[in-house]
N, C-alpha and C. Protein backbone atom coordinates (compact mmCIF):
# COMPACT_ATOMS: atom_id res chain seq x y z
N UNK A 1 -5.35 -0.94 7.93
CA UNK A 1 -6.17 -0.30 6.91
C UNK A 1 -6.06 1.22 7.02
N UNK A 2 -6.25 1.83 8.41
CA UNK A 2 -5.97 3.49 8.66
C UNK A 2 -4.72 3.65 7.44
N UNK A 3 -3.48 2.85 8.05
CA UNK A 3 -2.28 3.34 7.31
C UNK A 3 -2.45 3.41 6.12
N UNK A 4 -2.52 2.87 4.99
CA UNK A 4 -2.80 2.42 4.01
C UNK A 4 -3.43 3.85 3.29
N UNK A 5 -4.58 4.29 4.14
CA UNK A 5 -5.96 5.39 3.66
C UNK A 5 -4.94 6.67 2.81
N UNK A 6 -3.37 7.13 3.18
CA UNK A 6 -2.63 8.00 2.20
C UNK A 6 -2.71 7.51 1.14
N UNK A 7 -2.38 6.22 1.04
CA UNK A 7 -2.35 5.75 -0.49
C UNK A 7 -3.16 6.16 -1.40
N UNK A 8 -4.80 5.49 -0.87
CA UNK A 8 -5.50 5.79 -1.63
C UNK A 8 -5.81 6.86 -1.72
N UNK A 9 -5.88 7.67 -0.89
CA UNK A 9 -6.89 9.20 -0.80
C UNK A 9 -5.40 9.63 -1.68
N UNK A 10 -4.12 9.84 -2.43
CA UNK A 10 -3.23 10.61 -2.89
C UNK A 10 -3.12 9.85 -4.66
N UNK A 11 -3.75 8.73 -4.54
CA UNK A 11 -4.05 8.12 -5.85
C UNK A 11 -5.51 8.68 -6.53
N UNK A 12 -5.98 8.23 -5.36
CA UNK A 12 -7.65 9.03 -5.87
C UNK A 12 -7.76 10.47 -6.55
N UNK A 13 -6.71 11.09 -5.76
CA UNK A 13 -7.03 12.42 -6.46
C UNK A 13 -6.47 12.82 -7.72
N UNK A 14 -5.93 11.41 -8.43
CA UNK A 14 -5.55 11.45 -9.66
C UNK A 14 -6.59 11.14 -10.97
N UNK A 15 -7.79 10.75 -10.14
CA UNK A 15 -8.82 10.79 -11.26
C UNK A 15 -9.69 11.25 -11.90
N UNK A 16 -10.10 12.42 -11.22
CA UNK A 16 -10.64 13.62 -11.70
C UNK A 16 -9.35 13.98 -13.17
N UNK A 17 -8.16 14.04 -12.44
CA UNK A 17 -7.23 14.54 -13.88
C UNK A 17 -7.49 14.17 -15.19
N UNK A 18 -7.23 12.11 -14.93
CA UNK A 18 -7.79 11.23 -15.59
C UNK A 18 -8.84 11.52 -16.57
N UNK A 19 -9.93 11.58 -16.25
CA UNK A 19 -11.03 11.83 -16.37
C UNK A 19 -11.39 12.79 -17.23
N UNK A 20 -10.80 14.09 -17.31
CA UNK A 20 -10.77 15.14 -17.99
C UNK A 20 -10.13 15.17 -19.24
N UNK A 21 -8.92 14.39 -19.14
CA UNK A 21 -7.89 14.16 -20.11
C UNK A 21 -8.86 13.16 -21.31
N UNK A 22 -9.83 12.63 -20.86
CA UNK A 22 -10.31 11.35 -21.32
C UNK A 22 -11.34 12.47 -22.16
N UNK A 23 -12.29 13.17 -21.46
CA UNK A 23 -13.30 14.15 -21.95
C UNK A 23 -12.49 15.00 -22.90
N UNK A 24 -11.53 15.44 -22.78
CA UNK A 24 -10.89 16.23 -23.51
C UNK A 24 -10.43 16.23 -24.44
N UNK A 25 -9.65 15.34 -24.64
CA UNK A 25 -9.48 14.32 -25.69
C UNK A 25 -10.63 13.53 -27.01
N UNK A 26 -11.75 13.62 -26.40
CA UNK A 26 -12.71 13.39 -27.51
C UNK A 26 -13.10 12.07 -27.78
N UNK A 27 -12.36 11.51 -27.09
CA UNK A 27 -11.85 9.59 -27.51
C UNK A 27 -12.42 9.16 -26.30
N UNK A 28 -12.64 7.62 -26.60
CA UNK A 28 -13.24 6.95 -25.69
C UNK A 28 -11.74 6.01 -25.17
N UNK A 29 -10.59 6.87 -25.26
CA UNK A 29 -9.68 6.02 -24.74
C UNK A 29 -8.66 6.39 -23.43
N UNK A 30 -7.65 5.87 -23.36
CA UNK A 30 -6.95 6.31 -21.96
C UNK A 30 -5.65 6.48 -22.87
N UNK A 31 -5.55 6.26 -24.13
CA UNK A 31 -4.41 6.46 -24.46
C UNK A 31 -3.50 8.00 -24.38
N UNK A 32 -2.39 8.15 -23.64
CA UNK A 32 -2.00 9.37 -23.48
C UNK A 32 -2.36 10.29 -22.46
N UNK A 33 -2.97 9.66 -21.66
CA UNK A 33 -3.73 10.13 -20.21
C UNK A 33 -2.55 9.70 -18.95
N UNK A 34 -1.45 10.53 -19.40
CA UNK A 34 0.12 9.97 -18.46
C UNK A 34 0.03 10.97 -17.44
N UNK A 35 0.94 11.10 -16.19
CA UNK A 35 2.02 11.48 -15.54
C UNK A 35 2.69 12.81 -16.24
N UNK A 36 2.21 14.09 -15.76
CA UNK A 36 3.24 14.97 -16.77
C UNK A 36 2.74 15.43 -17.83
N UNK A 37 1.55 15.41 -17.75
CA UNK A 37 0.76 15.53 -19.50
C UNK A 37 0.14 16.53 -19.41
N UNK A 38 0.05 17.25 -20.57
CA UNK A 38 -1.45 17.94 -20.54
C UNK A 38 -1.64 18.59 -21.97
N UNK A 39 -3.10 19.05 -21.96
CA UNK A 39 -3.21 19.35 -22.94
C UNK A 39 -4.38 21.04 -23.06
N UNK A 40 -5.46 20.59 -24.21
CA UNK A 40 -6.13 21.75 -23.57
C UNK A 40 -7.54 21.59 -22.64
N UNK A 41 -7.26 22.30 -22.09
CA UNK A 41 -8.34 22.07 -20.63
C UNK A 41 -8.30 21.10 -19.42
N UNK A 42 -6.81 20.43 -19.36
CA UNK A 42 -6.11 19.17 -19.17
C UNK A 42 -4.67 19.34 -18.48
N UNK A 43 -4.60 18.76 -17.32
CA UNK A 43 -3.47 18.39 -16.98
C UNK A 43 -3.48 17.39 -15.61
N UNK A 44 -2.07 16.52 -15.82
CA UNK A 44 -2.35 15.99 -15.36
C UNK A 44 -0.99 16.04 -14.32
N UNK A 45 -0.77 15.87 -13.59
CA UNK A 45 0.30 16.53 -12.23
C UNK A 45 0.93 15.45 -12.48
N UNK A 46 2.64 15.63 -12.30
CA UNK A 46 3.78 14.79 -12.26
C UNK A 46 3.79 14.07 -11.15
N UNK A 47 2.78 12.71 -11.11
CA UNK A 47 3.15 11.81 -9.98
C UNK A 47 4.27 11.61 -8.87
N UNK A 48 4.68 12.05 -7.24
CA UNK A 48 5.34 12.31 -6.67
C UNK A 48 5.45 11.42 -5.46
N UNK A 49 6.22 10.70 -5.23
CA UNK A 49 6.53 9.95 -3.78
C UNK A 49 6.29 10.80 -2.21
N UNK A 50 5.24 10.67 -1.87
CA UNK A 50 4.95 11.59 -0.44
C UNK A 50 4.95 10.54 0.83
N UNK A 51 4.92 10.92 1.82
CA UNK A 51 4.51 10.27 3.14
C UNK A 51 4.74 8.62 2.95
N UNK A 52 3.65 7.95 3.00
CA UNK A 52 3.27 6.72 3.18
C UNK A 52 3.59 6.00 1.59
N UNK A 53 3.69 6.85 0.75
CA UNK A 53 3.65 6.57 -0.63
C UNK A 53 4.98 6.20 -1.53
N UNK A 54 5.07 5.38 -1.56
CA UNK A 54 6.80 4.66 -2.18
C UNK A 54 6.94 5.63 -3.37
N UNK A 55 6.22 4.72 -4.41
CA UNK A 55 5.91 4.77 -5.77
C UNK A 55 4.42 5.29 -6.48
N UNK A 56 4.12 6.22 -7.28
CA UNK A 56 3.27 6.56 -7.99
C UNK A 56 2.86 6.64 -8.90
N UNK A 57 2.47 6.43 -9.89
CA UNK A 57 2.99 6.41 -11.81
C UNK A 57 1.44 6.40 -12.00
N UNK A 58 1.22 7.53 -13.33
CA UNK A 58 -0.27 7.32 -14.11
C UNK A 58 0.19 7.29 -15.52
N UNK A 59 -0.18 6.13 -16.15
CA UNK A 59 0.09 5.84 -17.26
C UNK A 59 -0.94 5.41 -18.39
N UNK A 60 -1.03 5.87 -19.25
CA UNK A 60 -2.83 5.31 -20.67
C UNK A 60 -3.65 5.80 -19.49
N UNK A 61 -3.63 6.17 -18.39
CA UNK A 61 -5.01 6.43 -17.39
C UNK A 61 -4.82 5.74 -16.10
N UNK A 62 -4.11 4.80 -15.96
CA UNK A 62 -4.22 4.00 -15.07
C UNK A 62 -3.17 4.33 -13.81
N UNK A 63 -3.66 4.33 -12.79
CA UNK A 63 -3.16 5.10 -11.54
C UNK A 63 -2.29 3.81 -10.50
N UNK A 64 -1.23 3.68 -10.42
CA UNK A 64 -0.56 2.70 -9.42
C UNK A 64 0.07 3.55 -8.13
N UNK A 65 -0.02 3.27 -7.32
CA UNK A 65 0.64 3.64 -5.99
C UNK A 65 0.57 2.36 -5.43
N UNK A 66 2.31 2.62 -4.52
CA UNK A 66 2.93 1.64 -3.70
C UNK A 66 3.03 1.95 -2.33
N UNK A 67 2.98 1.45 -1.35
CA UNK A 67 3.02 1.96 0.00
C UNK A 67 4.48 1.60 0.08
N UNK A 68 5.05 2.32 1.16
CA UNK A 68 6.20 2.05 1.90
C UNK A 68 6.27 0.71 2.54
N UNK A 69 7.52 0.26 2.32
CA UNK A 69 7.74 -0.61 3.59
C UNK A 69 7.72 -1.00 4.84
N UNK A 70 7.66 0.56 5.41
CA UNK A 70 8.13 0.97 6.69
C UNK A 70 6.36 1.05 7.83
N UNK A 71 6.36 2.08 9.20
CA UNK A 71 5.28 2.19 9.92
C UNK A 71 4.05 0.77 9.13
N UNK A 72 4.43 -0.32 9.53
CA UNK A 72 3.14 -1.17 9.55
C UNK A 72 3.05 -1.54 8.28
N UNK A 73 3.35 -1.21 6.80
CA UNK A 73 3.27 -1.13 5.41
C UNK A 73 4.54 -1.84 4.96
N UNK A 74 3.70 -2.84 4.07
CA UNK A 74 4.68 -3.95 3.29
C UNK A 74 4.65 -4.05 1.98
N UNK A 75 4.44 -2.82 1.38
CA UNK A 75 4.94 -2.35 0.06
C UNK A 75 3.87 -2.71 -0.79
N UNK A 76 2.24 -2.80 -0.29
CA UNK A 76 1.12 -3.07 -0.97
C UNK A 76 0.88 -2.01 -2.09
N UNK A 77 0.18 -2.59 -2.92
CA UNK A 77 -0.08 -1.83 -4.20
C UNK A 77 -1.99 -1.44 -3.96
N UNK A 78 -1.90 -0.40 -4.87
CA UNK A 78 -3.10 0.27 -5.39
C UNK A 78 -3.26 0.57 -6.41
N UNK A 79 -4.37 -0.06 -7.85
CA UNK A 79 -4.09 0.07 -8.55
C UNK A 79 -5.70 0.59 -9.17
N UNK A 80 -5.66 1.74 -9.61
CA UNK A 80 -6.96 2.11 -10.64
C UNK A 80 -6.93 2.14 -11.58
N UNK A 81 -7.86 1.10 -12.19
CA UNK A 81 -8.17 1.13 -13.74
C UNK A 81 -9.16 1.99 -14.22
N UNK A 82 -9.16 2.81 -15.37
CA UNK A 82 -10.59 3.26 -15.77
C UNK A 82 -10.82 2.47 -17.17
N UNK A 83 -12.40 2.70 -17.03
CA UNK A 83 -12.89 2.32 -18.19
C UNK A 83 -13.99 2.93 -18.57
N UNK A 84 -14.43 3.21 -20.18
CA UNK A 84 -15.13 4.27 -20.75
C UNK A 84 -16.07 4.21 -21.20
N UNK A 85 -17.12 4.45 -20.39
CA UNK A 85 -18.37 4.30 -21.18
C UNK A 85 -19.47 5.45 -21.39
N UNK A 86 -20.63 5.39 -21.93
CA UNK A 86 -21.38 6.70 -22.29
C UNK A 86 -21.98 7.14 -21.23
N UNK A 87 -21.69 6.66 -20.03
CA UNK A 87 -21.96 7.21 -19.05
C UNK A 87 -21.02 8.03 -18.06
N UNK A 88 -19.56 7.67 -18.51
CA UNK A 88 -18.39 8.60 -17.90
C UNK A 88 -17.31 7.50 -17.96
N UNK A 89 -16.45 7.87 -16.93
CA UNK A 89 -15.45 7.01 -16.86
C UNK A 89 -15.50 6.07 -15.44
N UNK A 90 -15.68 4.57 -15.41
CA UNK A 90 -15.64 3.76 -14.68
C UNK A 90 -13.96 3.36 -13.98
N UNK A 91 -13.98 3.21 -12.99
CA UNK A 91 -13.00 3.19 -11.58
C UNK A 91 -12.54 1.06 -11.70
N UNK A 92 -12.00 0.03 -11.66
CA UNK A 92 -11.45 -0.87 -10.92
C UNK A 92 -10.77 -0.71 -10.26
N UNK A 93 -10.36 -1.04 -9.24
CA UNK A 93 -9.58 -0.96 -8.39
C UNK A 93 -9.14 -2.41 -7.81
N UNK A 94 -7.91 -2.59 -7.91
CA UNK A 94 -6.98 -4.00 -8.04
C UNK A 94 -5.79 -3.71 -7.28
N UNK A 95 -5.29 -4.32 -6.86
CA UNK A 95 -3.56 -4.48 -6.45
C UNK A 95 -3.50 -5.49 -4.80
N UNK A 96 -1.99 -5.49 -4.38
CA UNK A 96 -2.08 -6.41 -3.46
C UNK A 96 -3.03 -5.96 -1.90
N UNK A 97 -3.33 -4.88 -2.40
CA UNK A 97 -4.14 -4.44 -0.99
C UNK A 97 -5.53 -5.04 -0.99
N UNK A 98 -5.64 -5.47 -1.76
CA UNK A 98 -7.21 -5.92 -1.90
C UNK A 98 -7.29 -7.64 -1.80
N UNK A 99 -6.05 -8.44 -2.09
CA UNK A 99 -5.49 -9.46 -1.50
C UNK A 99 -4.94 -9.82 -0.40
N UNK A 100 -4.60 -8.66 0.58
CA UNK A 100 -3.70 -8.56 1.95
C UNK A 100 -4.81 -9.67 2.73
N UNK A 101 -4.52 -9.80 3.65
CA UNK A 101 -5.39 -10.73 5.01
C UNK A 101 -5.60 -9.45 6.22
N UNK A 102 -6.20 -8.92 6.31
CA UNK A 102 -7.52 -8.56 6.05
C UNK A 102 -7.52 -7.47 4.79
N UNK A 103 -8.51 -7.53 3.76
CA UNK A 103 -7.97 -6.71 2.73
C UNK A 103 -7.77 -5.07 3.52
N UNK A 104 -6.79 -3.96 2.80
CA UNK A 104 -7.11 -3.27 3.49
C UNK A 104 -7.10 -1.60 2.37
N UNK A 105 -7.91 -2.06 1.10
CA UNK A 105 -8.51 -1.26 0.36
C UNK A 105 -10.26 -1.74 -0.21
């Protein structure tokens, strides 16, 4: 689970972006809330493979990171969904890390 904690803590900090893009936008949607985007008052950082982190991609809003194969990590996923309501933007969080034995998100 320690190992794993890059994943999330380098995904996580993709939702504040998220989030803004969503406020900013005016819409109650995630459409266009990518990887590479921005707009006004808005941006959202070109998702980047670091450390522990295979794969990264934010796409309509939704945040995926892959762990490495390698140090202890078998290529588990992390996956944040948002969803929009009049109270802000709501977080799921899904992927194989939350299925692993012992989960370890």
């Amino acid at each position: 689970k320690a190992k794993f904690t890059e994943v999330v803590n380098i995904a996580d900090g993709f939702k504040t972006d998220v989030a803004l893009c969503i406020q900013n936008n005016g819409t109650s949607t995630t459409s266009g809330c990518n990887g590479g985007t921005s707009g006004e008052g808005w941006s959202i950082a070109t998702p980047t493979a670091v450390g522990k982190v295979a794969t990264i991609t934010v796409s309509n809003g939704a945040i995926q990171a892959t762990a490495v194969t390698t140090g202890g990590l078998s290529g588990q996923s992390y996956i944040l969904t948002p969803s929009v309501a009049s109270s802000g933007v709501a977080w799921t969080v899904t992927g194989s890390c939350k299925t692993a034995t012992p989960p370890i998100c």
